[in-house]
Each structure stands twice: as structure tokens, then as C-alpha cells.
N, C-alpha and C. Protein backbone atom coordinates (compact mmCIF):
# COMPACT_ATOMS: atom_id res chain seq x y z
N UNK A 1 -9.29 23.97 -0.47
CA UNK A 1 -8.37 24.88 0.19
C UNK A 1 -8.00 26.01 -0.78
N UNK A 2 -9.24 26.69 -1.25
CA UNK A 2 -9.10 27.29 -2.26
C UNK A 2 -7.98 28.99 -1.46
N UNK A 3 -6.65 29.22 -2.28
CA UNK A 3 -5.75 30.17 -2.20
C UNK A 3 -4.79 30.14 -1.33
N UNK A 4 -5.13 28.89 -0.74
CA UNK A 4 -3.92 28.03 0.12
C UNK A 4 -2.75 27.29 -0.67
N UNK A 5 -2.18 28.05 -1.27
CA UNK A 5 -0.69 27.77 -2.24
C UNK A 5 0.26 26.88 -1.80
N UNK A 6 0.68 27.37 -0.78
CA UNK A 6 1.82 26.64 0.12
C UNK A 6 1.66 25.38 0.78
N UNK A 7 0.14 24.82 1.26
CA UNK A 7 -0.75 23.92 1.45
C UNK A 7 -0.82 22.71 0.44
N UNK A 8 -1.43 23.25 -0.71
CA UNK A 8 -1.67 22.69 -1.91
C UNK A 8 -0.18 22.08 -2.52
N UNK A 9 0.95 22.79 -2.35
CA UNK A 9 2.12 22.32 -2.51
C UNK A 9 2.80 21.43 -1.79
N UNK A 10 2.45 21.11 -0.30
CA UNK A 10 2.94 20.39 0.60
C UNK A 10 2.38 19.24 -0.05
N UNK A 11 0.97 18.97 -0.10
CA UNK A 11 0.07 18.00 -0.22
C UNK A 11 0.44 17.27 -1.85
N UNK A 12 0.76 18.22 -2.93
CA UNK A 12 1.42 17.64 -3.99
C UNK A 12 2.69 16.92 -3.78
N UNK A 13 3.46 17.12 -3.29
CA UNK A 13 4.78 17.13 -2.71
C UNK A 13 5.05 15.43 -1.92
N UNK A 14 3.42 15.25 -1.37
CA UNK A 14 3.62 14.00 -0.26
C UNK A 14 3.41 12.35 -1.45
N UNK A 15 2.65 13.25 -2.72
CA UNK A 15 2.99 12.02 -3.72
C UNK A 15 3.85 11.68 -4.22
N UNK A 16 4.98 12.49 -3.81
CA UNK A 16 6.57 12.01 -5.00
C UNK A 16 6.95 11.09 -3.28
N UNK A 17 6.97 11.05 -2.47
CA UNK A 17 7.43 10.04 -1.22
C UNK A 17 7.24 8.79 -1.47
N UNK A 18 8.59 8.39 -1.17
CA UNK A 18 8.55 6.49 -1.61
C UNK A 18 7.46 5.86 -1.09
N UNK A 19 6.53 6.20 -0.19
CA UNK A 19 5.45 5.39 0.54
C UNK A 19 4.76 5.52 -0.39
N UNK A 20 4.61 6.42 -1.61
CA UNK A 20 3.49 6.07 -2.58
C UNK A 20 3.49 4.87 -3.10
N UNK A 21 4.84 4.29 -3.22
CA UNK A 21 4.79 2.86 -3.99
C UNK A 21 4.04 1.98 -3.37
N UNK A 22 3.63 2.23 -2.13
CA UNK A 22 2.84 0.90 -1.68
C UNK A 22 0.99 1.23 -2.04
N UNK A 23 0.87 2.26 -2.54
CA UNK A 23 -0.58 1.77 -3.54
C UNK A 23 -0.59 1.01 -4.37
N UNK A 24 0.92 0.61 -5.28
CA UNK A 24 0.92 -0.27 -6.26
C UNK A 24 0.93 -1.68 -5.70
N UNK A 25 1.57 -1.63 -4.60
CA UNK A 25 1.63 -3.04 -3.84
C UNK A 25 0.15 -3.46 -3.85
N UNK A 26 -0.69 -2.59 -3.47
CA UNK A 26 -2.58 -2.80 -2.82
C UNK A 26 -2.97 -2.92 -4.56
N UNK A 27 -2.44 -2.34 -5.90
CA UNK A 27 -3.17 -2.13 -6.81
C UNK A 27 -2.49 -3.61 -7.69
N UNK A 28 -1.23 -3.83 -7.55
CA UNK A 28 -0.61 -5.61 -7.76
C UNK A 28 -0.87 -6.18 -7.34
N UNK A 29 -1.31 -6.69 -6.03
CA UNK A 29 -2.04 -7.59 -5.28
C UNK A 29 -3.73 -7.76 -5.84
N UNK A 30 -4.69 -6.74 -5.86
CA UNK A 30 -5.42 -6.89 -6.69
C UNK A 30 -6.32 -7.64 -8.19
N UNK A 31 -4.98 -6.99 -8.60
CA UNK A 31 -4.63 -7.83 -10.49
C UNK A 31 -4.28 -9.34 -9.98
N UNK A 32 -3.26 -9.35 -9.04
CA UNK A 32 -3.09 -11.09 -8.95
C UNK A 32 -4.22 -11.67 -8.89
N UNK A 33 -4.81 -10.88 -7.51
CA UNK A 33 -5.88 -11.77 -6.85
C UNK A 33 -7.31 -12.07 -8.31
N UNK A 34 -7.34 -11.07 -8.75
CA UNK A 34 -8.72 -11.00 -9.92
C UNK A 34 -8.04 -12.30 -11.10
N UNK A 35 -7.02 -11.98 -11.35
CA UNK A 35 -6.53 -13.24 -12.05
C UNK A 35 -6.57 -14.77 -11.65
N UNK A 36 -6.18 -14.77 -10.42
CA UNK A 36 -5.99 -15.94 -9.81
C UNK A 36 -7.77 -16.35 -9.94
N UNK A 37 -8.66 -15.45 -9.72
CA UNK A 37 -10.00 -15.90 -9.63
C UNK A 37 -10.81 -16.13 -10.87
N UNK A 38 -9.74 -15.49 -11.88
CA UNK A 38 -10.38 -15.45 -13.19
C UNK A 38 -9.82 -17.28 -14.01
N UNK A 39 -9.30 -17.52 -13.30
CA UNK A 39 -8.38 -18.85 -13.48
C UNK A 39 -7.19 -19.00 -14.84
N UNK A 40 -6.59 -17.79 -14.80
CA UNK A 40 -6.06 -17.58 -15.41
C UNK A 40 -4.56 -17.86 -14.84
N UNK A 41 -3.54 -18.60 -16.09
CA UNK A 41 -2.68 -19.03 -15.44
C UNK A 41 -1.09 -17.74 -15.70
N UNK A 42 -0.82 -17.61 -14.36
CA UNK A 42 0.55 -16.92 -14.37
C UNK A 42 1.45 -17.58 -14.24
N UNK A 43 2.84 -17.23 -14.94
CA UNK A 43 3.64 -17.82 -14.91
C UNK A 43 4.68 -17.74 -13.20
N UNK A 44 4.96 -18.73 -12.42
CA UNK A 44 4.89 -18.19 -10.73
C UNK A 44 6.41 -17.90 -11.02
N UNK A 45 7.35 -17.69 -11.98
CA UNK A 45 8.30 -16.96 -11.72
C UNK A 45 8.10 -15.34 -12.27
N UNK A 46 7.18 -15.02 -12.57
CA UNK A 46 6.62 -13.80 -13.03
C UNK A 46 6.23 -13.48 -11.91
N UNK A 47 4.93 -14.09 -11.19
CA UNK A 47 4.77 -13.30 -10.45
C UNK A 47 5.55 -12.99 -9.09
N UNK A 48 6.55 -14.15 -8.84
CA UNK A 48 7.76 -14.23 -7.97
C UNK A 48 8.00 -12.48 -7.90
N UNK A 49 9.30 -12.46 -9.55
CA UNK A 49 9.66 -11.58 -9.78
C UNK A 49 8.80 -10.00 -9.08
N UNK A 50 7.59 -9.86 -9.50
CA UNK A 50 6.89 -8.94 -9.19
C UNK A 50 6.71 -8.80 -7.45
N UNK A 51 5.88 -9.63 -6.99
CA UNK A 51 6.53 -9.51 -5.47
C UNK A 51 7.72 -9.14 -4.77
N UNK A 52 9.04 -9.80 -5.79
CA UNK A 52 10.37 -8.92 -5.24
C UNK A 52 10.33 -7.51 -5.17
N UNK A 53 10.00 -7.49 -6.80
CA UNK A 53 9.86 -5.88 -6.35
C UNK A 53 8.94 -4.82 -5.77
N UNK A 54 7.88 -5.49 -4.67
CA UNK A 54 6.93 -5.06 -4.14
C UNK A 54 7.94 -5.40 -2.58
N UNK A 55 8.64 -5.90 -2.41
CA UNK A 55 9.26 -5.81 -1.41
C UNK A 55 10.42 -5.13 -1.42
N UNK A 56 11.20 -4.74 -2.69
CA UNK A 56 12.32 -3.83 -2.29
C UNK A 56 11.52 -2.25 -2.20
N UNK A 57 10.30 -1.83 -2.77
CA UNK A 57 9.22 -1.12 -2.73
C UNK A 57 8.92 -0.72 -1.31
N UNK A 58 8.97 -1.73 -0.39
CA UNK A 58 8.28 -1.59 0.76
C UNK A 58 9.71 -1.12 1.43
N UNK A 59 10.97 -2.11 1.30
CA UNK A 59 11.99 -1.40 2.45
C UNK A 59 12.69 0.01 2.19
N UNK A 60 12.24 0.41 0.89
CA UNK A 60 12.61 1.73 0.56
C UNK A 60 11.68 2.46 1.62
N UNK A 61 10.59 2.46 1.77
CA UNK A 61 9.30 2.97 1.89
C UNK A 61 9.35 3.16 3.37
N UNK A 62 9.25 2.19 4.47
CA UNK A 62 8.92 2.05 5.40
C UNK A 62 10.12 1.67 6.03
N UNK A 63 9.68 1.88 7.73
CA UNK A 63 10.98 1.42 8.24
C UNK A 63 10.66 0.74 9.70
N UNK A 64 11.04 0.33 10.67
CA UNK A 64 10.91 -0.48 11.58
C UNK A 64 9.95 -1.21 11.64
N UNK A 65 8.89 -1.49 12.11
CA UNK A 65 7.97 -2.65 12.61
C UNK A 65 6.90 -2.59 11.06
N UNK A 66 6.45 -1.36 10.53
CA UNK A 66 5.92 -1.10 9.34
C UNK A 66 6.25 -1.85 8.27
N UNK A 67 7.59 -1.89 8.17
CA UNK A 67 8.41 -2.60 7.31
C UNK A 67 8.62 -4.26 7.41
N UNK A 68 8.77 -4.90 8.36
CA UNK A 68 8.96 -5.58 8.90
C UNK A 68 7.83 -6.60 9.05
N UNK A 69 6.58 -5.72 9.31
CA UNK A 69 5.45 -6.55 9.03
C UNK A 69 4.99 -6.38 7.34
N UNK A 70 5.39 -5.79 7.00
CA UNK A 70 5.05 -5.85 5.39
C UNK A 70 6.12 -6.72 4.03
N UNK A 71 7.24 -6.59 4.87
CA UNK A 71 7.95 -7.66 4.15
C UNK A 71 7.49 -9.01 4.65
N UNK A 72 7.16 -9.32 5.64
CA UNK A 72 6.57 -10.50 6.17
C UNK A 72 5.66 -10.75 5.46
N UNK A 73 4.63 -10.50 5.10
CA UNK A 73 3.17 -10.44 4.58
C UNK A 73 3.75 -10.77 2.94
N UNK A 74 4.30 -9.71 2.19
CA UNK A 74 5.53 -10.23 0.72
C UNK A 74 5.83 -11.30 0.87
N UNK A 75 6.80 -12.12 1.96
CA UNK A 75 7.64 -13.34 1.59
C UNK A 75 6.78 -14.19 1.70
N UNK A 76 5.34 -14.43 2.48
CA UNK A 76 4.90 -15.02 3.13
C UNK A 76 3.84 -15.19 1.31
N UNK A 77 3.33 -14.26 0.86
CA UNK A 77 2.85 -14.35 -0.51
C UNK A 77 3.56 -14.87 -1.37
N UNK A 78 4.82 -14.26 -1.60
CA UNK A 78 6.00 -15.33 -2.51
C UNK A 78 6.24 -16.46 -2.56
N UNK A 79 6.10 -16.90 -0.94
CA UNK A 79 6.56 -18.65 -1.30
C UNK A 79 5.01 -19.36 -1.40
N UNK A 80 3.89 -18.31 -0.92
CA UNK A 80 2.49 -19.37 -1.79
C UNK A 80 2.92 -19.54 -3.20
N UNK A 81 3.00 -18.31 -3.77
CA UNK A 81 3.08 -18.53 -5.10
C UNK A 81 4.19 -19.60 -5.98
N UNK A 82 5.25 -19.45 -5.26
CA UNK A 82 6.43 -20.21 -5.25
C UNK A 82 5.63 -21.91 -5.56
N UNK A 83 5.31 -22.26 -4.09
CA UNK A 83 4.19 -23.67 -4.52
C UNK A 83 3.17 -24.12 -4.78
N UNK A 84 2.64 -22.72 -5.25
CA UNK A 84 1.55 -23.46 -6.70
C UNK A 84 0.47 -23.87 -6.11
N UNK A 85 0.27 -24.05 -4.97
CA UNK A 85 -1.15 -24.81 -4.34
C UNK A 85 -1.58 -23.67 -3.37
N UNK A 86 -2.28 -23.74 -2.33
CA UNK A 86 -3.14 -23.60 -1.59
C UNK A 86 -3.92 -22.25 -1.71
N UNK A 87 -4.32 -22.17 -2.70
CA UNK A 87 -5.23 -21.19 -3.34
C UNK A 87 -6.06 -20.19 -2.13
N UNK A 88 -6.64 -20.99 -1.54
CA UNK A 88 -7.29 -20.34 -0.12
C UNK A 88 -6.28 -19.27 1.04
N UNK A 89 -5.27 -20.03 1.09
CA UNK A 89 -4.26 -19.18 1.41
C UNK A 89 -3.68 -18.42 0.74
N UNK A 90 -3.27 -18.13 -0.21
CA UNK A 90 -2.69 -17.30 -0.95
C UNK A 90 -3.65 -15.96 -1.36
N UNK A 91 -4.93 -16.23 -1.10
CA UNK A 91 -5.76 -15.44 -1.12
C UNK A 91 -5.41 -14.47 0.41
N UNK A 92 -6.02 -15.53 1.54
CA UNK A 92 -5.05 -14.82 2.65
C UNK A 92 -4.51 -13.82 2.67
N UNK A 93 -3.16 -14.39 2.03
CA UNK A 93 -1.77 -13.73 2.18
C UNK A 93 -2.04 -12.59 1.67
N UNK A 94 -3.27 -12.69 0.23
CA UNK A 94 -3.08 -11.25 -0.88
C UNK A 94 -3.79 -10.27 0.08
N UNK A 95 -5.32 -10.34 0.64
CA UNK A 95 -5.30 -10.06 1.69
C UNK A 95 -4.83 -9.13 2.20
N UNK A 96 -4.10 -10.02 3.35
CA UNK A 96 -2.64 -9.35 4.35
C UNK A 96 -2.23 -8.42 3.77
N UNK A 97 -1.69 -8.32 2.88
CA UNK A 97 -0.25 -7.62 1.81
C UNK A 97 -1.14 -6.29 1.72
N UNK A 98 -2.47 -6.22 1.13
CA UNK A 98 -3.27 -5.45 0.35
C UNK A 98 -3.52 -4.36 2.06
N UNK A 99 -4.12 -5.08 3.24
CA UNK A 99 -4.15 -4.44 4.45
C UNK A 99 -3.17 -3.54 4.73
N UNK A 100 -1.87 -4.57 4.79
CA UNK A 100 -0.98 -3.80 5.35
C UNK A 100 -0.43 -2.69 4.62
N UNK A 101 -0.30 -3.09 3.35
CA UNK A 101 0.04 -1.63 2.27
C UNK A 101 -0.92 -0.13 2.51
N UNK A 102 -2.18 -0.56 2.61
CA UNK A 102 -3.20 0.46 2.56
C UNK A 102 -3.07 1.12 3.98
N UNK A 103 -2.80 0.29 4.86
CA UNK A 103 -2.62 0.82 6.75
C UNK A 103 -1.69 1.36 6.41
N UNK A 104 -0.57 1.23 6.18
CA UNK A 104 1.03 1.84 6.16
C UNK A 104 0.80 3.54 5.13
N UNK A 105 0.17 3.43 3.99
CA UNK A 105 0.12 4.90 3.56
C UNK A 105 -1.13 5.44 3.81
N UNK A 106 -2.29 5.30 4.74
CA UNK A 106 -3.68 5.84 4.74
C UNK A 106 -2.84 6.37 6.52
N UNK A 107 -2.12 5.62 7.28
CA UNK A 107 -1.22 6.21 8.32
C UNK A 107 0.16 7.54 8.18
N UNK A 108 0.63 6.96 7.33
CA UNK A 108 1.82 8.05 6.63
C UNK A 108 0.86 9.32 6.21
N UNK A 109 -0.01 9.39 5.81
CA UNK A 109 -0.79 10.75 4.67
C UNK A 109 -1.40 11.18 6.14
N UNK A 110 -1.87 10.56 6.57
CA UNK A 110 -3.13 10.58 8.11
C UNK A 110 -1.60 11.80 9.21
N UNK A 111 -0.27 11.30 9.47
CA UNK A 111 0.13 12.02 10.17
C UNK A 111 0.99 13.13 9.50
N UNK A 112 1.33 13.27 7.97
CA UNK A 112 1.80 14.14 6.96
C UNK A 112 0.81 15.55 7.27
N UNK A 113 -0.49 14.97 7.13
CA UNK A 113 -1.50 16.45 6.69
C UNK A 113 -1.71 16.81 7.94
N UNK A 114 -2.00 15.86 9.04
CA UNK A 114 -2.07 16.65 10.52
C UNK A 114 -1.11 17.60 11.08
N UNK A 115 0.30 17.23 10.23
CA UNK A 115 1.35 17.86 10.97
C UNK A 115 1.23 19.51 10.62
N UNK A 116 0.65 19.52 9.67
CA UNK A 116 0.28 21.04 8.97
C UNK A 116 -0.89 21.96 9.65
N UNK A 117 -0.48 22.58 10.46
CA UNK A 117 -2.04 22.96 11.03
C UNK A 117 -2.60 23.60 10.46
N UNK A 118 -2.62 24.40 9.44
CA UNK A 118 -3.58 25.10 8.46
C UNK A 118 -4.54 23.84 7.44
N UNK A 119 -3.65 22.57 7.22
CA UNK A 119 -4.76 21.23 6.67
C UNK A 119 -4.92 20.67 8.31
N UNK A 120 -4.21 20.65 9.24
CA UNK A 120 -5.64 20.28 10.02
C UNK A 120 -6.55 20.27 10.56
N UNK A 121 -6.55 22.06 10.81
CA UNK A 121 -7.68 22.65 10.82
C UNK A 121 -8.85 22.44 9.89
N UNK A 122 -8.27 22.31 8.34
CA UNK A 122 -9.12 22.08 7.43
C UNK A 122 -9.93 20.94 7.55
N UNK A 123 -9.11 19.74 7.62
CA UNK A 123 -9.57 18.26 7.84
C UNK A 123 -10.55 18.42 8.95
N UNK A 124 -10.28 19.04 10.18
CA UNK A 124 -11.31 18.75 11.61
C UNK A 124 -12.80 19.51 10.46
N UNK A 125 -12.31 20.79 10.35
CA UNK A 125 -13.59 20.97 9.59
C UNK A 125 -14.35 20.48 8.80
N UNK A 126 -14.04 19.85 7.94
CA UNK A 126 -14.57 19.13 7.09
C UNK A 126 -15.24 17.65 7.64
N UNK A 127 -14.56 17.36 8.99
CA UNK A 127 -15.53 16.63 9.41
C UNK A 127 -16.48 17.07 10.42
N UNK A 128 -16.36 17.90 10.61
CA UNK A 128 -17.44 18.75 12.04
C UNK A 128 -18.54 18.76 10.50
N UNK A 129 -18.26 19.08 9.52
CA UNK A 129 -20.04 19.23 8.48
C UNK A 129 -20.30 18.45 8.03
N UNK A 130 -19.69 16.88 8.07
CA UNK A 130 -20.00 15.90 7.81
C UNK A 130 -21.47 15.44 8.80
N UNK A 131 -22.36 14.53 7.68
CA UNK A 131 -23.15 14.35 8.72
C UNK A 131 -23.59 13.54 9.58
């Protein structure tokens, strides 16, 4: 969007928004999950802790049903971790968490840049030369 100033500033602008925190949710979930597979042991009030704050993350972030299903998906990861067993599930859950984080801001950015019609003009274009 080369000399599109005001554009380029909106679009900088949409990374300081609390919904950015939920890439870290998709990029913490990750590290668990690679750990958990690496059989490496965490301490589960560590990673407790860290999930909390991937859920006060999320109710900053999001709000009605968005929220709601993403704190679900958090508590629902917390208390795997909480009891230490069912590995298969907790994978699941990381999963879930990792979905719903990535749906919730690939949706937020998806109706941010549309709302701009000079980027969504841009965007349609850029896929009309796609091939």
C-alpha cells in the first residue's frame, strides 16, 4: 500500500489492541504442548499460573460468546494440568485453546481491515491476482 499513510497507520495501530494478546495464548499453548511432548517436566503450578494469565488475557480481549468460549477452552486446560494425567486430553484442550485464540484474532483483523475501504479494496485485489 505503497503512499497510503493513513492506511498503514490504522493497520499499525490494530497491534497495540488487547486482542493481540491472544497470539501469545496460540504461541503459550504451543511451548506447553512441544514440552509436554518433549517429556519434559513442568512444574503444574507454573503452568497453572500461566494459563491464569492467558485467561485474564482473553477477558480483557474479547467479549460475549468469543470470550466465553475461550475462557472455557483456559479452565478446561487448567484443571488438565491441575491433574497431572490424561495427556491425550490435555493435548485436546491445547488444541481447543490454540483454535479458538487464532479464530478470535484472524476474525477481529478479518473485520478491522474490511471496515476500511481503501484496505478493502486492497485485500479484494490482492486476491482477484491470486492464482
Amino acid at each position: 500500500m505503497n503512499g497510503h499513510y493513513a492506511e498503514a497507520a490504522f493497520i499499525r495501530e490494530l497491534f497495540d489492541e488487547p486482542i493481540t494478546a491472544l497470539y501469545q495464548v496460540a504461541a503459550l499453548i504451543q511451548t506447553l504442548d512441544d514440552a509436554a511432548g518433549a517429556g519434559e517436566d513442568f512444574e503444574a503450578e507454573t503452568m497453572t499460573a500461566q494459563v491464569d494469565t492467558l485467561i485474564m488475557s482473553a477477558i480483557q480481549a474479547l467479549d460475549g460468546p468469543e470470550e466465553a468460549e475461550m475462557v472455557g477452552h483456559l479452565l478446561k486446560l487448567r484443571n488438565s494440568i491441575q491433574q497431572r494425567g490424561a495427556g491425550a486430553d490435555r493435548a485436546e484442550d491445547m488444541a481447543d485453546v490454540q483454535n479458538a485464540a487464532m479464530t478470535a484474532v484472524n476474525s477481529y483483523f478479518e473485520r478491522a481491515l474490511r471496515s476500511v475501504p481503501t484496505i478493502d479494496a486492497y485485500l479484494k485485489e490482492i486476491v482477484a491476482r491470486a492464482p
